[in-house]
Each structure stands twice: as structure tokens, then as C-alpha cells.
Protein backbone atom coordinates (compact mmCIF):
# COMPACT_ATOMS: atom_id res chain seq x y z
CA UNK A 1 11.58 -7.18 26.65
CA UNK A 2 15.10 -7.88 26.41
CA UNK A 3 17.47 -9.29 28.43
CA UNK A 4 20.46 -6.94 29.85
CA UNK A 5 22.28 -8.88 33.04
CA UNK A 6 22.69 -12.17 34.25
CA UNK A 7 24.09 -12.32 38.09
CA UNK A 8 24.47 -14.54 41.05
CA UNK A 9 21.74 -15.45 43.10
CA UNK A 10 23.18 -14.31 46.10
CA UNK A 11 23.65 -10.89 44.43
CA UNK A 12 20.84 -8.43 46.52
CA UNK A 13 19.26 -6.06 43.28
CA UNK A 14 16.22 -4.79 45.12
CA UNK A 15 18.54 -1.10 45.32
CA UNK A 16 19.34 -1.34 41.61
CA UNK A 17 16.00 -1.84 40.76
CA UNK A 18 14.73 0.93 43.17
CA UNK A 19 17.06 3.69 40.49
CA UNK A 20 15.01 1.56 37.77
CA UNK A 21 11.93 2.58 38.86
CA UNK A 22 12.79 6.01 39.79
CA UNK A 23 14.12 6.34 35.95
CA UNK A 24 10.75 4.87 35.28
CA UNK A 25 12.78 1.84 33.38
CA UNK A 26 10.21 -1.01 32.69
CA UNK A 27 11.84 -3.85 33.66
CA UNK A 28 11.60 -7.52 35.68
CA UNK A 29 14.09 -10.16 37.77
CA UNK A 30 13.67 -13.83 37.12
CA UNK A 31 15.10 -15.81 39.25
CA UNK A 32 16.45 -19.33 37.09
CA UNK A 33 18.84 -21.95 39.25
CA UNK A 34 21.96 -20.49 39.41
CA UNK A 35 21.39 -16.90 38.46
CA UNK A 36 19.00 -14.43 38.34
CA UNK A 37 18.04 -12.48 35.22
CA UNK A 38 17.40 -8.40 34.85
CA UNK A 39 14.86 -7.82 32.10
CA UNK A 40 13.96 -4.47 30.77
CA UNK A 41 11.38 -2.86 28.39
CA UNK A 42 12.69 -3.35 24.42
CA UNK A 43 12.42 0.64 24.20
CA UNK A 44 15.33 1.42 26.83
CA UNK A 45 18.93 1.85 25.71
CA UNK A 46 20.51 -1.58 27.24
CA UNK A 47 23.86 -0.26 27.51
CA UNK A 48 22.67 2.76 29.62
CA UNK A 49 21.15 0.54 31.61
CA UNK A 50 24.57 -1.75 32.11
CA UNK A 51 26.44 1.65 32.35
CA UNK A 52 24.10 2.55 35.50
CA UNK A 53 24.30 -0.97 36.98
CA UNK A 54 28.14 -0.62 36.68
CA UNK A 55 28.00 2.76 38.35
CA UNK A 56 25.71 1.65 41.11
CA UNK A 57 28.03 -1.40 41.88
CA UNK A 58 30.89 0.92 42.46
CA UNK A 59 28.97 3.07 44.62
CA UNK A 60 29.62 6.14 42.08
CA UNK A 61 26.15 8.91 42.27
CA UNK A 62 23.75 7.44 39.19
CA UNK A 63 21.59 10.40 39.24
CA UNK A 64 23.95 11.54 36.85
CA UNK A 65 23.77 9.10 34.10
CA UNK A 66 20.85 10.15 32.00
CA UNK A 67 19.09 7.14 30.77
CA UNK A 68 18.29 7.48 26.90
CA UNK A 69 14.82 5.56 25.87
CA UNK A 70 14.81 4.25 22.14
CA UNK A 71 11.67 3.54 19.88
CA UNK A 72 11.16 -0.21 19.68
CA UNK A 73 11.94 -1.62 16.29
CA UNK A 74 8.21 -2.16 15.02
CA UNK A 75 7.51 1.61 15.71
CA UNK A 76 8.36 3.77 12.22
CA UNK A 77 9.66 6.93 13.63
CA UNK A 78 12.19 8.49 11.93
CA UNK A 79 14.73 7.59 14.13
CA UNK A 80 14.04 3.92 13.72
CA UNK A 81 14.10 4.63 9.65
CA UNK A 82 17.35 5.77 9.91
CA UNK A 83 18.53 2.93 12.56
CA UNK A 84 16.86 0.19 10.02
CA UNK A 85 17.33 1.52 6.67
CA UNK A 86 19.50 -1.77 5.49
CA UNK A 87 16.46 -4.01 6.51
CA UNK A 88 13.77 -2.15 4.77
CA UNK A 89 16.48 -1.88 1.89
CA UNK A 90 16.45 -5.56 1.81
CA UNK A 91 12.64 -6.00 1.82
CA UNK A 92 12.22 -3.48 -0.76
CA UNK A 93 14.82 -4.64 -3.14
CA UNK A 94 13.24 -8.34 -3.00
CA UNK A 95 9.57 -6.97 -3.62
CA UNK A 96 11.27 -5.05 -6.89
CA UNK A 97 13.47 -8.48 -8.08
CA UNK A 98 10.22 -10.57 -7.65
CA UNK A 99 7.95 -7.51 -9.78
CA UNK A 100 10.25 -7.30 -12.25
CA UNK A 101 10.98 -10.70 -12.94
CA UNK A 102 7.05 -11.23 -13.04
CA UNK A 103 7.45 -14.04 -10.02
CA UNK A 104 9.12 -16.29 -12.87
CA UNK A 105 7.51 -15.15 -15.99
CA UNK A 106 9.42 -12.00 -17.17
CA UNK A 107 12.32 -13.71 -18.55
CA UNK A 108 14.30 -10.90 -19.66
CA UNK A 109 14.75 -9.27 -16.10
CA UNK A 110 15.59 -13.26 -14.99
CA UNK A 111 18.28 -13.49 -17.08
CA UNK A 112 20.13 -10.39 -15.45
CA UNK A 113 19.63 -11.22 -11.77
CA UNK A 114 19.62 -15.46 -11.88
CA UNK A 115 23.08 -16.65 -10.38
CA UNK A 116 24.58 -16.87 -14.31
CA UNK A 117 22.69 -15.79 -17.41
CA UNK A 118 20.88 -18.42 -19.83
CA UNK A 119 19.26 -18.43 -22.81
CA UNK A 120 16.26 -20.39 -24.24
CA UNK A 121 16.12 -22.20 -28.05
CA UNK A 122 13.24 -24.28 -28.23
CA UNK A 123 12.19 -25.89 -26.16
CA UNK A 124 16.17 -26.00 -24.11
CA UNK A 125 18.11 -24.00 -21.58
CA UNK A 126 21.55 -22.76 -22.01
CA UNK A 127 23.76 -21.63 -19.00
CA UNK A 128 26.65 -19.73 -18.99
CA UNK A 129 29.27 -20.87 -16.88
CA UNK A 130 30.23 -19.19 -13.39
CA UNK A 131 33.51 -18.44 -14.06
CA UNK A 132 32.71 -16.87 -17.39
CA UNK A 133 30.02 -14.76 -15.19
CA UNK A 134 32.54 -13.78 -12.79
CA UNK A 135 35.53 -13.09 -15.23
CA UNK A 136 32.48 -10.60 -17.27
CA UNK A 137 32.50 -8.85 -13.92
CA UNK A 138 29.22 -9.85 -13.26
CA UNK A 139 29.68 -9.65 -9.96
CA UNK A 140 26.49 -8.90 -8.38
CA UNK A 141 24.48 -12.37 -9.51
CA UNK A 142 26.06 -13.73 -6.77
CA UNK A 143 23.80 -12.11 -4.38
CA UNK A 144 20.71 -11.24 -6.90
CA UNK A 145 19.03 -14.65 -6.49
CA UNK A 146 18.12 -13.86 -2.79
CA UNK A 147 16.02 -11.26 -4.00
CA UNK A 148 14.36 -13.59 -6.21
CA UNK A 149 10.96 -14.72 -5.63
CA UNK A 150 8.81 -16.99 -7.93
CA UNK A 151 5.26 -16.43 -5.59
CA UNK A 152 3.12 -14.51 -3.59
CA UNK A 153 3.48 -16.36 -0.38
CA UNK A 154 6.64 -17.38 -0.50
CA UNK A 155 7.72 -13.22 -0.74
CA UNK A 156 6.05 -12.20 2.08
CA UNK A 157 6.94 -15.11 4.34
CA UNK A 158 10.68 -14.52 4.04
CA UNK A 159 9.98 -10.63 3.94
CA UNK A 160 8.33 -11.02 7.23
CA UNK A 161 10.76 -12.21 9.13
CA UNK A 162 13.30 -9.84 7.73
CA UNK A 163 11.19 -7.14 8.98
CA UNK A 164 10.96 -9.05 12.40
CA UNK A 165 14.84 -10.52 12.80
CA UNK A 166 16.37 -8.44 10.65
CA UNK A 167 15.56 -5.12 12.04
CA UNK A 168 15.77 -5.92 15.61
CA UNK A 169 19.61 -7.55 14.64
CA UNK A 170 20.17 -3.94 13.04
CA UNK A 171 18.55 -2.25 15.45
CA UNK A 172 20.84 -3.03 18.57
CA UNK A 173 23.58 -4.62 16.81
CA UNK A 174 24.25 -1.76 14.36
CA UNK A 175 24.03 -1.80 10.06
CA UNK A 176 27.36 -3.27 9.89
CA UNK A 177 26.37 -6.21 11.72
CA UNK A 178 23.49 -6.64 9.44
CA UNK A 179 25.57 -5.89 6.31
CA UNK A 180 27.53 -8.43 6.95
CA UNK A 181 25.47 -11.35 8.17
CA UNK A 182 22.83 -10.44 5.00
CA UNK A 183 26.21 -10.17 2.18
CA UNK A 184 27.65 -13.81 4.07
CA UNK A 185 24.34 -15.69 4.48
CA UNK A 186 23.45 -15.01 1.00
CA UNK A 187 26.66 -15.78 -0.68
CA UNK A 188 27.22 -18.76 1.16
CA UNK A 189 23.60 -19.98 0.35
CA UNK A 190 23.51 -18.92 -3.01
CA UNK A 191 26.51 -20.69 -4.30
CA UNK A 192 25.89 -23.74 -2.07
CA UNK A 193 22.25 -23.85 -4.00
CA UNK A 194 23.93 -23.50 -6.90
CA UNK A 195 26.11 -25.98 -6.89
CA UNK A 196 23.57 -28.62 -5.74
CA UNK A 197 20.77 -27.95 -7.88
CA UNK A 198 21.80 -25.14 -11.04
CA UNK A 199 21.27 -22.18 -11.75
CA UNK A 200 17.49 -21.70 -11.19
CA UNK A 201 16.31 -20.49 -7.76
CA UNK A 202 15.77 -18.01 -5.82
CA UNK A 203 14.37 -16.47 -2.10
CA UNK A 204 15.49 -14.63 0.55
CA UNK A 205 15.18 -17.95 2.60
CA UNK A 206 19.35 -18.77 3.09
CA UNK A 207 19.51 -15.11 4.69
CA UNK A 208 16.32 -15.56 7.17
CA UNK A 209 17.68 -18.89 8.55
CA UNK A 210 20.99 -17.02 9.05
CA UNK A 211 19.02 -13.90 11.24
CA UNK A 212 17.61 -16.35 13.36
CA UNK A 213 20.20 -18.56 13.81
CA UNK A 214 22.54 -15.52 14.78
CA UNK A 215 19.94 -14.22 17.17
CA UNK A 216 19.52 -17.54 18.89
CA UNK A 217 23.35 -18.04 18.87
CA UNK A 218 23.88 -14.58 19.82
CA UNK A 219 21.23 -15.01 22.81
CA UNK A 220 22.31 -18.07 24.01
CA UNK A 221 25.92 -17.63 24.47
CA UNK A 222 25.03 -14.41 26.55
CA UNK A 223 25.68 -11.67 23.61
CA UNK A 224 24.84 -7.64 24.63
CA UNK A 225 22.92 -6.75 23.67
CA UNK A 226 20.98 -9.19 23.89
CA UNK A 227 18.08 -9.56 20.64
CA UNK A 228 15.25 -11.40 22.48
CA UNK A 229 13.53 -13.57 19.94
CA UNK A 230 11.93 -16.45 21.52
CA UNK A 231 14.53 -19.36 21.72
CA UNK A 232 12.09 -21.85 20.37
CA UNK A 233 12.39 -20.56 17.06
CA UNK A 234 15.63 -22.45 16.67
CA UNK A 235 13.51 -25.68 17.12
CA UNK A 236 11.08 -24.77 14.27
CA UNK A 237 13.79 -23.76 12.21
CA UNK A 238 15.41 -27.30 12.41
CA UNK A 239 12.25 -29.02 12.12
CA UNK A 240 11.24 -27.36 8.57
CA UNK A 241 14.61 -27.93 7.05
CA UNK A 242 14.11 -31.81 8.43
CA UNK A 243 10.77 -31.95 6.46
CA UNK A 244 12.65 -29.86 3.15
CA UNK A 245 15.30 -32.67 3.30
CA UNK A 246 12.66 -35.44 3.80
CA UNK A 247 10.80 -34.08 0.97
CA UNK A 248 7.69 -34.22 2.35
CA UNK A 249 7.07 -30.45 2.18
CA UNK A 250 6.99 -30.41 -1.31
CA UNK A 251 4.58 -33.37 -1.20
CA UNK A 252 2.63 -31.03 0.80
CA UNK A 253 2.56 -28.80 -1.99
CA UNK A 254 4.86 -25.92 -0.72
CA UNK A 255 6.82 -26.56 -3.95
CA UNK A 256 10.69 -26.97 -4.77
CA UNK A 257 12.37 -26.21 -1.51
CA UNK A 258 16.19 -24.49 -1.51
CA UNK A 259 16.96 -26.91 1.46
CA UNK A 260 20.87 -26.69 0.62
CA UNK A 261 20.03 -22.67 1.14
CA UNK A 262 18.41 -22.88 4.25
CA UNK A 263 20.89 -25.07 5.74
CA UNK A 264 24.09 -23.04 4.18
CA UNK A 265 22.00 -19.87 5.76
CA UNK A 266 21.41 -21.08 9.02
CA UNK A 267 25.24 -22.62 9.22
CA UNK A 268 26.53 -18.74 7.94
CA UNK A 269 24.57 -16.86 11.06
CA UNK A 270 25.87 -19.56 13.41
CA UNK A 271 29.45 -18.67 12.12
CA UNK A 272 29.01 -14.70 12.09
CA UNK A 273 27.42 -14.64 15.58
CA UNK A 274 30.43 -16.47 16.55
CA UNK A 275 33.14 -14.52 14.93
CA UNK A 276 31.58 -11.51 16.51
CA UNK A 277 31.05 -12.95 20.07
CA UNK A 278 35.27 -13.91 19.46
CA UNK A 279 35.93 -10.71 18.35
CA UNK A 280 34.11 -8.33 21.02
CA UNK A 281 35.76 -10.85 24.10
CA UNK A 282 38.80 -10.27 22.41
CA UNK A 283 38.98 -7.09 23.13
């Protein structure tokens, strides 16, 4: 469910939420200290829902406002295709990097999608330079590492949350909102990597701490609509990059750890959450 309304306590919903159920809207009132809450099912259009509430509160006929009802992001109709195309985009375009460069191995494809190219003579590694990259016009390595992955389970851990934050973010927030967070969070997190450790990494990791630190930002500071991931993901989020900076994850034997990426990530959807919250009240 997701979250549509927030109102004062003293605030009497019980005829609102008789229209609810005679639109047959799913839907729930929690009651916190200083406000209650208006809940509905993840499948109805929130801002029809806001757009009835408004109508009802100035005592207008809502019979006349057609609520639409959407198909909840994990459902693969067609319409949710074309609503998510950017996010399966993404998870597609990492599970063809991480083929082609053989997880690591294939080092041919690595050399066109690592953050600058290299070369390898014996038994050493030769980097080009970033500005001699950029001044090529090879533009595009610095987003191609994010698509990089060098294992099995560390591909379909970041691809699974992608599917999960990333499509609901696109879903109600639009593709440009997505477009956006994904081309910031990895930039940001690429070249921050980059800069602390060289030129060889990869993982879509910068860009899923930025998802769920925008939908937890987004969330808490009362965004609409609102995306309804459980607020104690924020906490686990913090506590792995803790244990990535501690080291003691790679101890564990998760391997190297992009901790300057996750934290670059998670500091990029805090930032684009924000400028969009700023923008929107703005106006």
C-alpha cells in the first residue's frame, strides 16, 4: 500500500472513506500522534485519489471523478512495460556488460566499458589517463562501470533491487525522474570510486544506494506520491556501508567492496530527492 494523505486528527474521514469504498478503493486510516494517515491499495492512481479528496472537501459532486486503477509495479502487463522500460533497460544492459566482459575474464570487452582503457605487458597494467579519455570523446565510460559486474551474486543482488526500487521510483515518479537519479548516482559514484581506488571496478551498487536513499528521503519528507518502501531499509543501508568501511565484509569474504560508491550513491539520491521536493514546492 502506499501512502496518499496525512491530516489532522480532529479531521472526521469516515464520509471520505464511505466514496472509497463505494469506488471499491482498497485502502486504511492509521491513526499516529498528531495526524492520521490515509493508505490505499499500490494499484490505485494516488493522485485520483487526492483529486477526489480535494473535491469532497469542497463539497463539489465526486461521482464524477472517475477513479483510474493502475497495475502494481511487479505485475508485467504491457502497460507497466511501457511505464518501466528505463528500469528493465538498466537491468538488461548490466546482465549484457557483465556477459560480455566474462564477469572479469574477457578482457577485450573490459577495456571498452572500464572507466579509462588499459592495456596489459607482462605481467603490468597501463591506464590511460581521464582526461585523455574524455578529450577522445569517450564519453560513455563514465557511466559503463555501473554496468559492470565481476560475479554471479553480486549481479543479481544489485539487479534485484533495481527491479524492486527502481521500478516503483519510475513507476509513480515518471522515467525522467529515474533518468536522472540513475545518470547522477552513477556518475557521482563512478568518478568518486575512481578517484579513490583506480580504474578497476565496477557494479550497479552507487545507483541502488541512491534508489533507496531517494525513496526513503522522498517518503519521509512527505513526497506524492508517496513510494512506500519500508523505512527501515535506510537503517540496513547505513549499517552495510559501516561494515564496507570497517572492512570486515571483505574479511567475511564478500570481496573488494566499492564503499566510496555506495556512499557517493546514497549521498546523490539524498540530493536528487531533495532538488525535486525544492522544485515541485516551488511551484
Amino acid at each position: 500500500m502506499i501512502k496518499v494523505l496525512e491530516v489532522p486528527l480532529a479531521e472526521d474521514l469516515s464520509g471520505f472513506t464511505e466514496i472509497l469504498w463505494q469506488y471499491e478503493v482498497p485502502h486504511r486510516v492509521v491513526e499516529q500522534a498528531t495526524v492520521q494517515e490515509l493508505w490505499i491499495a499500490s494499484q490505485v492512481d494516488a493522485e485520483q485519489v487526492l483529486s477526489l479528496y480535494r473535491r469532497w472537501r469542497e463539497g463539489g459532486d465526486p461521482s464524477r471523478l472517475r477513479l483510474r486503477r493502475r497495475n502494481a509495479p511487479g505485475v508485467l502487463s504491457p502497460a507497466v512495460l511501457r511505464r518501466t522500460w528505463l528500469s528493465l533497460l538498466l537491468i538488461a544492459g548490466s546482465v549484457l556488460s557483465s556477459l560480455l566482459v566474462g564477469f572479469g575474464d574477457n578482457i577485450d570487452w573490459m577495456r571498452h566499458l572500464t572507466i579509462v582503457d588499459f592495456q596489459l605487458r607482462g605481467d603490468h597494467i597501463y591506464y590511460a589517463g581521464l582526461e585523455h579519455s574524455l578529450a577522445t570523446g569517450q564519453w560513455w565510460r563514465l557511466l559503463t562501470p555501473a554496468l559492470l559486474h565481476f560475479n554471479m551474486p553480486h549481479l543479481l543482488f544489485n539487479l534485484l533491487w533495481v527491479w524492486v526500487a527502481g521500478r516503483a521510483i519510475e513507476a509513480l515518479h515518471g522515467t525522467l525522474a529515474l533518468l536522472g537519479l540513475a545518470l547522477l548516482s552513477a556518475l557521482i559514484s563512478n568518478l568518486a570510486q575512481f578517484w579513490i581506488s583506480g580504474p578497476m571496478f565496477g557494479g550497479m551498487s552507487g545507483v541502488v544506494f541512491a534508489l533507496l536513499a531517494y525513496a526513503w528521503f522522498w517518503d519521509r519528507q512527505g513526497g506524492r506520491p508517496s513510494i512506500g518502501l519500508p523505512p527501515a531499509l535506510m537503517g540496513l543501508m547505513l549499517l552495510w556501508l559501516v561494515l564496507g568501511f570497517t572492512g570486515l565484509l571483505e574479511a567475511l569474504g564478500f570481496g573488494a567492496i566499492a564503499n566510496t560508491a555506495h556512499l557517493a550513491g546514497l549521498v546523490a539520491g539524498l540530493a536528487w530527492a531533495w532538488l525535486r521536493l525544492l522544485r515541485i514546492r516551488r511551484h
